[in-house]
PDB file of N, CA and C in Angstrom:
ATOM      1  N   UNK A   1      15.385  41.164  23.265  1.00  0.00           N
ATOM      2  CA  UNK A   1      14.212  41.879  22.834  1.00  0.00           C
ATOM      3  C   UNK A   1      14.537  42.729  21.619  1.00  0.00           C
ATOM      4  N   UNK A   2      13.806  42.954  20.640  1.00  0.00           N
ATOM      5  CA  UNK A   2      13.952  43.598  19.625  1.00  0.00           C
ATOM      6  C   UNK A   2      12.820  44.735  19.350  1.00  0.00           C
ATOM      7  N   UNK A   3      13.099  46.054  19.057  1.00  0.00           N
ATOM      8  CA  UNK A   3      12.455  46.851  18.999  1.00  0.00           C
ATOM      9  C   UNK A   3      11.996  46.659  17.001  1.00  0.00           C
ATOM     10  N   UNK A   4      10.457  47.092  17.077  1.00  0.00           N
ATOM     11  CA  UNK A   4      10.141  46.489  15.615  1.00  0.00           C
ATOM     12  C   UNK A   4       9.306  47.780  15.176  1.00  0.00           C
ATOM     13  N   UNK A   5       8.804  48.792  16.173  1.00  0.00           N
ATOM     14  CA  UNK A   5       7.935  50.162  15.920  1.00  0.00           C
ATOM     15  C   UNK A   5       9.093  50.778  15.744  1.00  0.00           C
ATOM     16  N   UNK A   6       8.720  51.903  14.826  1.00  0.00           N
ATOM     17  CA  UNK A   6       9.250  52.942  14.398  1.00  0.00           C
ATOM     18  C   UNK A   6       9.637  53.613  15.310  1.00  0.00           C
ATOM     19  N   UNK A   7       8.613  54.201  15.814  1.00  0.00           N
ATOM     20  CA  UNK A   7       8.615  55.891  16.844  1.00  0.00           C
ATOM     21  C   UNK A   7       7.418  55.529  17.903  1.00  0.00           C
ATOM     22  N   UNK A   8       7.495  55.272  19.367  1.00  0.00           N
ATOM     23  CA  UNK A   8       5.932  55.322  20.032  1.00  0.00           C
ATOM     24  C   UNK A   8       5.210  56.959  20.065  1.00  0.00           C
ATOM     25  N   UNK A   9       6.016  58.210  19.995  1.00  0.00           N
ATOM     26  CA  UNK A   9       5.377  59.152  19.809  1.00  0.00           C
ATOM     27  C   UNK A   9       5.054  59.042  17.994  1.00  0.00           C
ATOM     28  N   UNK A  10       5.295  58.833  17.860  1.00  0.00           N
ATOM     29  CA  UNK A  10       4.968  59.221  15.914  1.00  0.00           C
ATOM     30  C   UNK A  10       3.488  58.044  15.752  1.00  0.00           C
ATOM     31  N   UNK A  11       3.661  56.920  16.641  1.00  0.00           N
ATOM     32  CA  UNK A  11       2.521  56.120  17.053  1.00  0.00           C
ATOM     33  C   UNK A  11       0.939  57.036  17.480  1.00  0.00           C
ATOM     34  N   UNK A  12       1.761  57.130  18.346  1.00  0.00           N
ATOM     35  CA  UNK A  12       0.342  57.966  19.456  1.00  0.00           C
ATOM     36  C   UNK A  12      -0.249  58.713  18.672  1.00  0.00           C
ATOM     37  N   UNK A  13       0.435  59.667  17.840  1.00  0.00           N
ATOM     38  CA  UNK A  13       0.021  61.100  17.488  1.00  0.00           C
ATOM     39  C   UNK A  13      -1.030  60.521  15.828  1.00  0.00           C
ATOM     40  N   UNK A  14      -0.416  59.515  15.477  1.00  0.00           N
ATOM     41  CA  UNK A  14      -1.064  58.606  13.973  1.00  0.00           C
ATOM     42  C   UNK A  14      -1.755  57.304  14.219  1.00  0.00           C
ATOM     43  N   UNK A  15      -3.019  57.639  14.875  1.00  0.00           N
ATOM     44  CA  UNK A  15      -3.547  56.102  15.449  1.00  0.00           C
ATOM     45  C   UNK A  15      -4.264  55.471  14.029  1.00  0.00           C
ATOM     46  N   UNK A  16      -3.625  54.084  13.221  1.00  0.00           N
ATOM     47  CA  UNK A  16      -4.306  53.212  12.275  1.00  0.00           C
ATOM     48  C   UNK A  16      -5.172  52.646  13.183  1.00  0.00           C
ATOM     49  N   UNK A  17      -6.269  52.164  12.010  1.00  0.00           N
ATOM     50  CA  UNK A  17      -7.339  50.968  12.681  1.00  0.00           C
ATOM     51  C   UNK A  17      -6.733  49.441  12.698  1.00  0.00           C
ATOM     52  N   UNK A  18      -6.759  48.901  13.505  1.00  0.00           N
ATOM     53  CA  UNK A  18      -6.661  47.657  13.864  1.00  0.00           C
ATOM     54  C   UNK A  18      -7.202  46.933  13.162  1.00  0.00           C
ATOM     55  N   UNK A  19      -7.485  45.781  12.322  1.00  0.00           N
ATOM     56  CA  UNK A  19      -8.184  45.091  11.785  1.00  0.00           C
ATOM     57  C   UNK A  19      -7.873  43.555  11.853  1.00  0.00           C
ATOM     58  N   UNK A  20      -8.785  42.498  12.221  1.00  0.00           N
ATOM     59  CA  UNK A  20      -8.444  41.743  12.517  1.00  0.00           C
ATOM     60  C   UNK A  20      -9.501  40.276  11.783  1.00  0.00           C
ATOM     61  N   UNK A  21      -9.132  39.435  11.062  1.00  0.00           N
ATOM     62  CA  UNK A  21     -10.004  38.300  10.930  1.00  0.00           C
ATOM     63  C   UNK A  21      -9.380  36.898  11.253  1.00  0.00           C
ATOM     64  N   UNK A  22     -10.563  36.290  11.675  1.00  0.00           N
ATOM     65  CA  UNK A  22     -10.258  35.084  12.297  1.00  0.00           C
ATOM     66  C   UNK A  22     -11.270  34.208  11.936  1.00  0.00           C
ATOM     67  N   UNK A  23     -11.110  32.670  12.576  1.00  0.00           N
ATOM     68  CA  UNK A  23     -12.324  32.412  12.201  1.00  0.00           C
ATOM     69  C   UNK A  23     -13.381  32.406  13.337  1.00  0.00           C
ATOM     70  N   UNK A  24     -12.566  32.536  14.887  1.00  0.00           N
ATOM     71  CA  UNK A  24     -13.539  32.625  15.965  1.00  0.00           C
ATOM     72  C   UNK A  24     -12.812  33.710  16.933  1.00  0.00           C
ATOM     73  N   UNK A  25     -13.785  34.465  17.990  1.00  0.00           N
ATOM     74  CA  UNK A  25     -12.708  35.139  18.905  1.00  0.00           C
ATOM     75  C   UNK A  25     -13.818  35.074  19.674  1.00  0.00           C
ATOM     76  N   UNK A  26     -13.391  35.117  21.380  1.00  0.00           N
ATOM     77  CA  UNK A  26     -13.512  35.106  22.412  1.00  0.00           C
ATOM     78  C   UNK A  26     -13.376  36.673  23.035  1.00  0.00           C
ATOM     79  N   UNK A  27     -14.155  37.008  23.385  1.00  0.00           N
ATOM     80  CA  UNK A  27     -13.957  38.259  24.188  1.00  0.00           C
ATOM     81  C   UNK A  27     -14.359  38.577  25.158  1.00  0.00           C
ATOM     82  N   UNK A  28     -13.649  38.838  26.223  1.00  0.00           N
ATOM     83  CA  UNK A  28     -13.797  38.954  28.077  1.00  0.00           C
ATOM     84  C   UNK A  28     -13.824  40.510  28.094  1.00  0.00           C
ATOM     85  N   UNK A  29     -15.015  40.648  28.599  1.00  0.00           N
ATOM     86  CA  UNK A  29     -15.299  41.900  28.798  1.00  0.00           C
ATOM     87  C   UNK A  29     -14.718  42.528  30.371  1.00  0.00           C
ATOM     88  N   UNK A  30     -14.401  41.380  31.269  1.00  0.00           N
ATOM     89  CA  UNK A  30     -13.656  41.992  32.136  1.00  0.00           C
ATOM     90  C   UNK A  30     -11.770  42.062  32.383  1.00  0.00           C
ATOM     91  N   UNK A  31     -11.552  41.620  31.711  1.00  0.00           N
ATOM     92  CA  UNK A  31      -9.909  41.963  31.528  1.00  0.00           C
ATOM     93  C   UNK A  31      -9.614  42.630  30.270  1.00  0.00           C
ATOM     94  N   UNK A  32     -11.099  42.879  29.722  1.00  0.00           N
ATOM     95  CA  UNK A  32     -10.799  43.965  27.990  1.00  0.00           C
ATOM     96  C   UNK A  32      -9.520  43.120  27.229  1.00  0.00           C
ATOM     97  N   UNK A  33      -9.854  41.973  26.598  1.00  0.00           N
ATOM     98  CA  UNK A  33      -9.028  41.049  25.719  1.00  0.00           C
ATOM     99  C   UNK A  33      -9.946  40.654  24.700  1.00  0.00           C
ATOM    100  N   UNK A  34      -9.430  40.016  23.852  1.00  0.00           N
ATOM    101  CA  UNK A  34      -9.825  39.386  22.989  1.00  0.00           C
ATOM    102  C   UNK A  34      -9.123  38.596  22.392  1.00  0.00           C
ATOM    103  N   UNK A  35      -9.612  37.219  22.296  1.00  0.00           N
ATOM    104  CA  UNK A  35      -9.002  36.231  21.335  1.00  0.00           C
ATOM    105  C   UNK A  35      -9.363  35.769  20.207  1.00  0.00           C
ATOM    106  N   UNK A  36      -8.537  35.813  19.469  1.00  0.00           N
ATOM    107  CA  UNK A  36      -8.724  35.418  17.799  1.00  0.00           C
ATOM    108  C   UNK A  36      -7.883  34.396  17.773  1.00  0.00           C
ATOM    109  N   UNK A  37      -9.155  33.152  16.982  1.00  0.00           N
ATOM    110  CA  UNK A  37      -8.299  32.165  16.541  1.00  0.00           C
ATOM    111  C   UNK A  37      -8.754  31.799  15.366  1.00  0.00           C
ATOM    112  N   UNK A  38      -7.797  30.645  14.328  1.00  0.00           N
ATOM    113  CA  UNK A  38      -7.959  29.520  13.189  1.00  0.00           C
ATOM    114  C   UNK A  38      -8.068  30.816  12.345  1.00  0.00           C
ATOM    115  N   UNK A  39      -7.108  30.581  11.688  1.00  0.00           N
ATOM    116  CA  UNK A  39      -6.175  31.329  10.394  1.00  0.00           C
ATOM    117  C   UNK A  39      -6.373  33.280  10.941  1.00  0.00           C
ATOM    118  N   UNK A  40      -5.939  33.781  12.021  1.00  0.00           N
ATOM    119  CA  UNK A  40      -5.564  34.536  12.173  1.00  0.00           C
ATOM    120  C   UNK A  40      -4.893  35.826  11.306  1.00  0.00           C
ATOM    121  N   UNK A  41      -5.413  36.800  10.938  1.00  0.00           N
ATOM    122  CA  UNK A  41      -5.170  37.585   9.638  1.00  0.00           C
ATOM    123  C   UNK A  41      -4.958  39.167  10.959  1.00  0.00           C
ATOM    124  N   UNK A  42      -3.962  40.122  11.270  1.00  0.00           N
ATOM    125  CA  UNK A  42      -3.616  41.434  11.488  1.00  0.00           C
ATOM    126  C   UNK A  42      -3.031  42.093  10.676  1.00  0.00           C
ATOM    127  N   UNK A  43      -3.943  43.383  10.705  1.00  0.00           N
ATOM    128  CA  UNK A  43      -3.638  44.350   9.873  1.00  0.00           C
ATOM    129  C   UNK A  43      -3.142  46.143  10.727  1.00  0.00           C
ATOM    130  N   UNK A  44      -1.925  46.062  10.987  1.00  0.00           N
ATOM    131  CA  UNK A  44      -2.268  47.220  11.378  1.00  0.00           C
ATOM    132  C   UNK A  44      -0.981  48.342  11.049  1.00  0.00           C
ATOM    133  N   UNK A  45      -1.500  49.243  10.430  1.00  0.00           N
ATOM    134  CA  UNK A  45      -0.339  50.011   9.540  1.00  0.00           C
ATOM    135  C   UNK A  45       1.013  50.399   9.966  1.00  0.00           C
ATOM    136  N   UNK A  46       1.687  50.109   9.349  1.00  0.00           N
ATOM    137  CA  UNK A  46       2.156  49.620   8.317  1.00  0.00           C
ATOM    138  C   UNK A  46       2.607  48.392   8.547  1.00  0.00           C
ATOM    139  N   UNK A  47       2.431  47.388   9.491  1.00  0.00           N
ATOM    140  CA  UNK A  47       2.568  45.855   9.814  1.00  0.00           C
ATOM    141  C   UNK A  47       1.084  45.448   8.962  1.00  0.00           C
ATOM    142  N   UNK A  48       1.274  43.587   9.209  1.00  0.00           N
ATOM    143  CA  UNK A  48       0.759  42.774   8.834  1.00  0.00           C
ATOM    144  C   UNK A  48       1.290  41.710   9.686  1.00  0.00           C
ATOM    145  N   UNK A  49       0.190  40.725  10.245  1.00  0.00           N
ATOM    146  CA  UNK A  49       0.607  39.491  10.513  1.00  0.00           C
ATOM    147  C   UNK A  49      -0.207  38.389  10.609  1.00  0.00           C
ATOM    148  N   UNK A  50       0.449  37.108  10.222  1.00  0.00           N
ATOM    149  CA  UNK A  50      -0.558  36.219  10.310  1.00  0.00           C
ATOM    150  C   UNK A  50       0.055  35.049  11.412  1.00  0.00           C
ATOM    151  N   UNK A  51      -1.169  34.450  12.162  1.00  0.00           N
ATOM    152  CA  UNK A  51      -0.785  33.044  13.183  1.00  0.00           C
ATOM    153  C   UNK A  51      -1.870  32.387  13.181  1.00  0.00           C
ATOM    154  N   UNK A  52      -1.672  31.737  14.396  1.00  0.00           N
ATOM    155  CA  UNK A  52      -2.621  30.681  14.494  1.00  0.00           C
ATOM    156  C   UNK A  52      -4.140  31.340  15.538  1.00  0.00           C
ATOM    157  N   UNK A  53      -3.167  31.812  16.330  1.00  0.00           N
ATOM    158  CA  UNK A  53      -4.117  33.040  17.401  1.00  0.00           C
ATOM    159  C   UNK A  53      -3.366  33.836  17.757  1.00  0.00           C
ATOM    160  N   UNK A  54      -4.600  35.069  18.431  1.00  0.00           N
ATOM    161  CA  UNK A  54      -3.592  36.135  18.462  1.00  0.00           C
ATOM    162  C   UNK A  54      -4.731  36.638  20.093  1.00  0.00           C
ATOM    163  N   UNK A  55      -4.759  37.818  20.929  1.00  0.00           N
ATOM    164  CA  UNK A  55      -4.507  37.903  22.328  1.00  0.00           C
ATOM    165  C   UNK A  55      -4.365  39.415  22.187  1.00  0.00           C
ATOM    166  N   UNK A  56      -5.364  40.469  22.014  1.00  0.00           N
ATOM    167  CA  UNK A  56      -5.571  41.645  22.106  1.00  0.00           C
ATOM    168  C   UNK A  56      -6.009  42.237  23.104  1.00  0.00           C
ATOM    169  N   UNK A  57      -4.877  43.209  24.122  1.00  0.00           N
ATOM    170  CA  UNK A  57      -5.475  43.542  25.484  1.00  0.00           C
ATOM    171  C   UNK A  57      -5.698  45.193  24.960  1.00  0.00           C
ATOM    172  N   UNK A  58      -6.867  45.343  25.330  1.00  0.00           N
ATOM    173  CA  UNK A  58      -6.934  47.113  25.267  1.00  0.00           C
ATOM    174  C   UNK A  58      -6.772  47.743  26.758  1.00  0.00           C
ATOM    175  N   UNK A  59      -6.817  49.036  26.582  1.00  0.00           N
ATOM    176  CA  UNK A  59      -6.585  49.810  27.834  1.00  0.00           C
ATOM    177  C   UNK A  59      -7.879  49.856  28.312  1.00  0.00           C
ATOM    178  N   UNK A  60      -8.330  50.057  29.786  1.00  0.00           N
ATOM    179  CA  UNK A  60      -9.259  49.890  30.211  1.00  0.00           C
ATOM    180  C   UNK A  60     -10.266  51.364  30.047  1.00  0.00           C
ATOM    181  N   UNK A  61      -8.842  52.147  29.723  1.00  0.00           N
ATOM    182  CA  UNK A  61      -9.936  53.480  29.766  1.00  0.00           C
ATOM    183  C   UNK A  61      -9.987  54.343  28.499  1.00  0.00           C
ATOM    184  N   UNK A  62      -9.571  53.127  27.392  1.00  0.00           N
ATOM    185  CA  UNK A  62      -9.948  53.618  25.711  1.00  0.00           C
ATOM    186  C   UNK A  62      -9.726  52.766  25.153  1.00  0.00           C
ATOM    187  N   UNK A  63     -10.214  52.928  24.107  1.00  0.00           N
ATOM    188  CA  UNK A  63      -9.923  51.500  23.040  1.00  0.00           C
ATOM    189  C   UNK A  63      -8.591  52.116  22.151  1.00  0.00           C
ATOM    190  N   UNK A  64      -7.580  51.346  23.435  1.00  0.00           N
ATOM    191  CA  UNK A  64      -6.006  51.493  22.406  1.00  0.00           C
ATOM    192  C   UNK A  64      -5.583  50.044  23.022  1.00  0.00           C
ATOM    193  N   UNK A  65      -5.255  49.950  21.819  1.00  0.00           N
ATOM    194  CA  UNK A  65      -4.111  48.224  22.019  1.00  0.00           C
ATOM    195  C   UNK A  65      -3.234  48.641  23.141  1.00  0.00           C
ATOM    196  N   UNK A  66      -3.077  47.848  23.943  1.00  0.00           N
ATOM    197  CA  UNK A  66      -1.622  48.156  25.049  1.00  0.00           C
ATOM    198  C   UNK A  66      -0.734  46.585  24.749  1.00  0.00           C
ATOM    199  N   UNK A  67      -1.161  46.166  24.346  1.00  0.00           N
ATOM    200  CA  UNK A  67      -0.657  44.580  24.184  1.00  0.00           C
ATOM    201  C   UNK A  67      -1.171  43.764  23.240  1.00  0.00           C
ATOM    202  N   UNK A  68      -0.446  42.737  22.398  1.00  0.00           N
ATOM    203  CA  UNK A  68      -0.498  41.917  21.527  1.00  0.00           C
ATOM    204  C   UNK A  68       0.375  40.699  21.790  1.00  0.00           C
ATOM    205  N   UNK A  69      -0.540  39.152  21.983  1.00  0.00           N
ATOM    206  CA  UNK A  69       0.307  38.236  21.778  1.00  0.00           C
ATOM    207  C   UNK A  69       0.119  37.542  20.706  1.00  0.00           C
ATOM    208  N   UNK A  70       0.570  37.086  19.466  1.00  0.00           N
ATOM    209  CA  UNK A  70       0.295  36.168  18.362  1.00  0.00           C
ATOM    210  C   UNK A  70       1.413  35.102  18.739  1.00  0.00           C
ATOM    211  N   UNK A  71       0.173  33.567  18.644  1.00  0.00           N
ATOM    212  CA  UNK A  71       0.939  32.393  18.324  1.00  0.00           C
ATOM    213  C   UNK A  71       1.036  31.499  17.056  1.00  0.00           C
ATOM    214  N   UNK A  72       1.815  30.382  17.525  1.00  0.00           N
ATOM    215  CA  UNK A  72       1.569  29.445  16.800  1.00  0.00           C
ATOM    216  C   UNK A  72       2.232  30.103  14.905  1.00  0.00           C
ATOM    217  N   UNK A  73       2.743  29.702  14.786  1.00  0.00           N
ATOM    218  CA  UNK A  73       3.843  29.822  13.170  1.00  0.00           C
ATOM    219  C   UNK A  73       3.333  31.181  12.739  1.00  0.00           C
ATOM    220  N   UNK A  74       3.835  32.621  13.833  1.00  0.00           N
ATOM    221  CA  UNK A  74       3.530  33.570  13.058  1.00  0.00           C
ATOM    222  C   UNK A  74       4.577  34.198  12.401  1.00  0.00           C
ATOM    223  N   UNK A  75       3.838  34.454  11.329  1.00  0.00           N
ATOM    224  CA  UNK A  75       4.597  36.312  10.580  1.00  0.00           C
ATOM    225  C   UNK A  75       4.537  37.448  10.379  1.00  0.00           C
ATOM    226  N   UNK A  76       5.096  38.074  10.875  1.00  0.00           N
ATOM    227  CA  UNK A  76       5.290  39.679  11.084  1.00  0.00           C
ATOM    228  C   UNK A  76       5.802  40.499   9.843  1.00  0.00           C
ATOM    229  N   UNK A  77       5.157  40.874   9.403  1.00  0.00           N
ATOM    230  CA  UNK A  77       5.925  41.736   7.869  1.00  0.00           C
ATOM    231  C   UNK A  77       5.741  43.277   7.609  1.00  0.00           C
ATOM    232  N   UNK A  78       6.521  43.443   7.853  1.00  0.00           N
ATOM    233  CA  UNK A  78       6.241  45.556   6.660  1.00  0.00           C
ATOM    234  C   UNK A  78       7.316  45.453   6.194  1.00  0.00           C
ATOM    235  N   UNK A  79       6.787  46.078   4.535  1.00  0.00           N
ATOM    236  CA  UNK A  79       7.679  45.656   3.189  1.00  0.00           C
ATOM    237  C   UNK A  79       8.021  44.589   2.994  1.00  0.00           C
ATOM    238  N   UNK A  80       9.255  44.528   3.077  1.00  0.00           N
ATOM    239  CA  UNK A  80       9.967  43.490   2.323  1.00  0.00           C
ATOM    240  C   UNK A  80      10.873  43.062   4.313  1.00  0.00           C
ATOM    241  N   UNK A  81      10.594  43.596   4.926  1.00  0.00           N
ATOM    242  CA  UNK A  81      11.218  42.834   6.323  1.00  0.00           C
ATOM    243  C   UNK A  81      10.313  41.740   6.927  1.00  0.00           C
ATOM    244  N   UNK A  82      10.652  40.711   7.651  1.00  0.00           N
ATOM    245  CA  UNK A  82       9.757  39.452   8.242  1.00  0.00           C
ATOM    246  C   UNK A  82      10.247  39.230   9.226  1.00  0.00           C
ATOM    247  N   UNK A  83       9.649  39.232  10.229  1.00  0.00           N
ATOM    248  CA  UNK A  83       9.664  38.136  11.229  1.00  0.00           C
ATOM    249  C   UNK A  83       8.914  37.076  11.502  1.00  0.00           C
ATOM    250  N   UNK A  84       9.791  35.848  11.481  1.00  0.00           N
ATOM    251  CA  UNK A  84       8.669  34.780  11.931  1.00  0.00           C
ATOM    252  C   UNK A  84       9.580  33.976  13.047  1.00  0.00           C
ATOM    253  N   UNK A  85       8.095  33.570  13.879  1.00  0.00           N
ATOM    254  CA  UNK A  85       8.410  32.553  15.299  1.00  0.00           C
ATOM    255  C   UNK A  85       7.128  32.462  15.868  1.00  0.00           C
ATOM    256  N   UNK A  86       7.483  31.306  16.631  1.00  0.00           N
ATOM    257  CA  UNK A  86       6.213  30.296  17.482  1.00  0.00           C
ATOM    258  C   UNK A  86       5.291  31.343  18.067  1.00  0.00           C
ATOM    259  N   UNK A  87       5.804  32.376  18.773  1.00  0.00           N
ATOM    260  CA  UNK A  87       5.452  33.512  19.671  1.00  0.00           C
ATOM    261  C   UNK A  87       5.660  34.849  19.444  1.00  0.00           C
ATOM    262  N   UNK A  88       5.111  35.513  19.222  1.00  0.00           N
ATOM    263  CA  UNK A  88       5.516  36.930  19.531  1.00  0.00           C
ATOM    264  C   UNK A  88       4.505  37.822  20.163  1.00  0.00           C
ATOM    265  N   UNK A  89       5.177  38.506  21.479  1.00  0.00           N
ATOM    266  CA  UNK A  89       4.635  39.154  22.216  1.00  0.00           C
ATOM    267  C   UNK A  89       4.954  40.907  21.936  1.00  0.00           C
ATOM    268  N   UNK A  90       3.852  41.339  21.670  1.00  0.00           N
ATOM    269  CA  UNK A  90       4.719  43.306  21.664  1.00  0.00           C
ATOM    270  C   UNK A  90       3.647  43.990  22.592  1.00  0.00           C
ATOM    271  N   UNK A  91       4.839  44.651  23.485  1.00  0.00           N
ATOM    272  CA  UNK A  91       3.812  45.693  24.629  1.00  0.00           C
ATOM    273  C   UNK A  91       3.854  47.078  23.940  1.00  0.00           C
ATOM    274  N   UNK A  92       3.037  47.418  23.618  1.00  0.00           N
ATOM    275  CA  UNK A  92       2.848  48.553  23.111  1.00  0.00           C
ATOM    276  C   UNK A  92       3.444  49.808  23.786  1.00  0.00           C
ATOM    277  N   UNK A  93       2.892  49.504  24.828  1.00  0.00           N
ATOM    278  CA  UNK A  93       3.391  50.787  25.753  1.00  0.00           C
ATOM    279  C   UNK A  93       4.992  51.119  26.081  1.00  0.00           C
ATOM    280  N   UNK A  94       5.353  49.782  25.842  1.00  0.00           N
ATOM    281  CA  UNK A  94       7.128  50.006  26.427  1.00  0.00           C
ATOM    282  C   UNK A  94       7.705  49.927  24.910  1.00  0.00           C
ATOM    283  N   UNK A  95       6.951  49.529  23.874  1.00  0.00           N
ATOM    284  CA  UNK A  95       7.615  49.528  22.244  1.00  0.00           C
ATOM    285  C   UNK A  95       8.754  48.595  22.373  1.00  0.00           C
ATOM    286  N   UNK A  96       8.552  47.204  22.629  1.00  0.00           N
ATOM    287  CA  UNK A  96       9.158  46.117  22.880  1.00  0.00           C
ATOM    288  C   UNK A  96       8.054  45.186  22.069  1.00  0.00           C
ATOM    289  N   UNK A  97       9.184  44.173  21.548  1.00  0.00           N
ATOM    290  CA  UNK A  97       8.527  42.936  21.068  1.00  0.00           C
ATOM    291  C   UNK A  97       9.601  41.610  21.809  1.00  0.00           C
ATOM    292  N   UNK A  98       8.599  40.585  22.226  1.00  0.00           N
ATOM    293  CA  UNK A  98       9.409  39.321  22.664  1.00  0.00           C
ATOM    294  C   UNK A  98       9.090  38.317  21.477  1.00  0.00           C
ATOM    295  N   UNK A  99      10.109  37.742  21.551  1.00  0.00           N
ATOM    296  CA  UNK A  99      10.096  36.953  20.177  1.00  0.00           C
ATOM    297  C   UNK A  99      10.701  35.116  20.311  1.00  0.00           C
ATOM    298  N   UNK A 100       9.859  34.372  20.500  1.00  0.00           N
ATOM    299  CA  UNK A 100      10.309  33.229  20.758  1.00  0.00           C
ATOM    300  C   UNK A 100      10.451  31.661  19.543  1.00  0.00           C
ATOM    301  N   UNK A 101      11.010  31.193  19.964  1.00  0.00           N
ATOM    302  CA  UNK A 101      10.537  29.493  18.907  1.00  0.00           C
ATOM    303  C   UNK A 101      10.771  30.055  17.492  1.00  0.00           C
ATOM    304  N   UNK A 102      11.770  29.028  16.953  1.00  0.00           N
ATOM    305  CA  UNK A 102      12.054  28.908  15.550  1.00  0.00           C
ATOM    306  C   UNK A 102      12.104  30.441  15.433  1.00  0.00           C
ATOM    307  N   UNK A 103      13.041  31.176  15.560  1.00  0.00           N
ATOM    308  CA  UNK A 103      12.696  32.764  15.386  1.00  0.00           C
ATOM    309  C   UNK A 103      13.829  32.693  13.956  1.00  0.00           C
ATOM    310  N   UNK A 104      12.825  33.712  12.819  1.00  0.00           N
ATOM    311  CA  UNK A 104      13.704  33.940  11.511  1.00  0.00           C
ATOM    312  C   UNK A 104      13.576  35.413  11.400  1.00  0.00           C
ATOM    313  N   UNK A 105      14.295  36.105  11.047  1.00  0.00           N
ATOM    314  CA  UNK A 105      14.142  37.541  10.407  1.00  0.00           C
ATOM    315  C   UNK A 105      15.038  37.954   9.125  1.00  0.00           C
ATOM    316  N   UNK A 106      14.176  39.028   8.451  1.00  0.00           N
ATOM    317  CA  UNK A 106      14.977  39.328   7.288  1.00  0.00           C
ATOM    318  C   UNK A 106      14.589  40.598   7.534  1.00  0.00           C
ATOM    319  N   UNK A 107      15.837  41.342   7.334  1.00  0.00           N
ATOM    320  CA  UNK A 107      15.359  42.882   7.826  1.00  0.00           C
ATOM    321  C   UNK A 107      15.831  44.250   5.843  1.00  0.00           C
ATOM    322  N   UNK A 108      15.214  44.595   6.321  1.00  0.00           N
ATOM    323  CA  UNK A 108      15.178  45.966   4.626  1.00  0.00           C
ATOM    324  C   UNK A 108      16.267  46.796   5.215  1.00  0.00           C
ATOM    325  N   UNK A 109      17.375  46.729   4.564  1.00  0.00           N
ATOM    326  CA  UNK A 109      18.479  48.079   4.811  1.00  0.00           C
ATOM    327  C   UNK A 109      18.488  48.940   4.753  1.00  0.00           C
ATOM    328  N   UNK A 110      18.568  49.809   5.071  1.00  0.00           N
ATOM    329  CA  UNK A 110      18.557  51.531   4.241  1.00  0.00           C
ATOM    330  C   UNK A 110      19.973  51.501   3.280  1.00  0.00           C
ATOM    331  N   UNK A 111      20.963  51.342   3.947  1.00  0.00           N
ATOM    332  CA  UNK A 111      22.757  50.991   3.274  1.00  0.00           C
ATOM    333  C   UNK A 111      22.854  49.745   3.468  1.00  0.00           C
ATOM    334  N   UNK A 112      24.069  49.339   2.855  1.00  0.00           N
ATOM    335  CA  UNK A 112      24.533  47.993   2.952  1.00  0.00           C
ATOM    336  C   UNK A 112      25.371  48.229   4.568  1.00  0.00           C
ATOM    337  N   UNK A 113      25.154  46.671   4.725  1.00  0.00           N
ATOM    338  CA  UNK A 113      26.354  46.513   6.391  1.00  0.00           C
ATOM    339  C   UNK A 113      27.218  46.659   5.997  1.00  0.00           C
ATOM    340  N   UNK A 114      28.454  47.625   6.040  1.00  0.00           N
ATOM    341  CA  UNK A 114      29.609  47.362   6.383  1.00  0.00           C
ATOM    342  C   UNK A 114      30.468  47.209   8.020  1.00  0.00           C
ATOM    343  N   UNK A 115      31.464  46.374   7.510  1.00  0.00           N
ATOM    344  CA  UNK A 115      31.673  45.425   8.189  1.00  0.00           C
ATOM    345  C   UNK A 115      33.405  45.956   8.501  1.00  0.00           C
ATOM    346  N   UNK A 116      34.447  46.564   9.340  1.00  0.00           N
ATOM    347  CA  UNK A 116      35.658  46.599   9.301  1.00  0.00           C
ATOM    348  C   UNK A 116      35.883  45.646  10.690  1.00  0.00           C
ATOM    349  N   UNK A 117      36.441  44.630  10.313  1.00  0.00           N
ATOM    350  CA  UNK A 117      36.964  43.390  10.632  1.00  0.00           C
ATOM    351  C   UNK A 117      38.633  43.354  11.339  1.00  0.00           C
ATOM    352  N   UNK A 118      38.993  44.520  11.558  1.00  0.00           N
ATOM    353  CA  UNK A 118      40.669  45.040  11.793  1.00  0.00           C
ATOM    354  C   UNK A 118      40.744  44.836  13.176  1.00  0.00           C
TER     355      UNK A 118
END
């Protein structure tokens, strides 16, 4: 598992808007989800991602994301870092991302790696 949020308190306290286009979504008003599919576009600060569909669970007792699944050849980007794979799942609440299929990442350094090899 790879952690990909910053801070979940620095989260909470700075709620961005969610923004989302697709070309269709499905929404179940009794498990509070929503599905977005066919060219899948997320926007949510300071991420970006695009898939094929994506699987938005809110909390039942506010409108906060608690969960995100995007499929199908997605990418995950802020700045110049990426993740891409078949799947990626992030629970909001535990500030975990699962990351499956063809998984690539390129991550932004602050320093270079060093490396003592001794």
């Amino acid at each position: 598992m790879l952690t990909f949020w910053p801070d979940q308190a620095g989260l909470a306290q700075r709620p961005a808007p969610l923004e989302i286009f697709a070309e269709d979504v499905k929404v179940n008003l009794k498990t509070h989800s929503s599905r977005f599919s066919g060219n899948v576009r997320v926007l949510f600060e300071p991420y970006q991602a695009r898939c094929q569909s994506a699987e938005i669970f809110l909390d039942p007792r506010g409108q906060q994301v608690i969960k995100m699944v995007l499929q199908g050849e997605v990418t995950l980007q802020q700045g110049s870092s990426v993740l891409k794979a078949q799947r990626i799942s992030l629970d909001v609440r535990s500030n975990q991302l699962q990351v499956s299929g063809k998984v690539y990442t390129r991550l932004q350094l602050e320093r270079p790696l060093s490396l003592n090899l001794n």
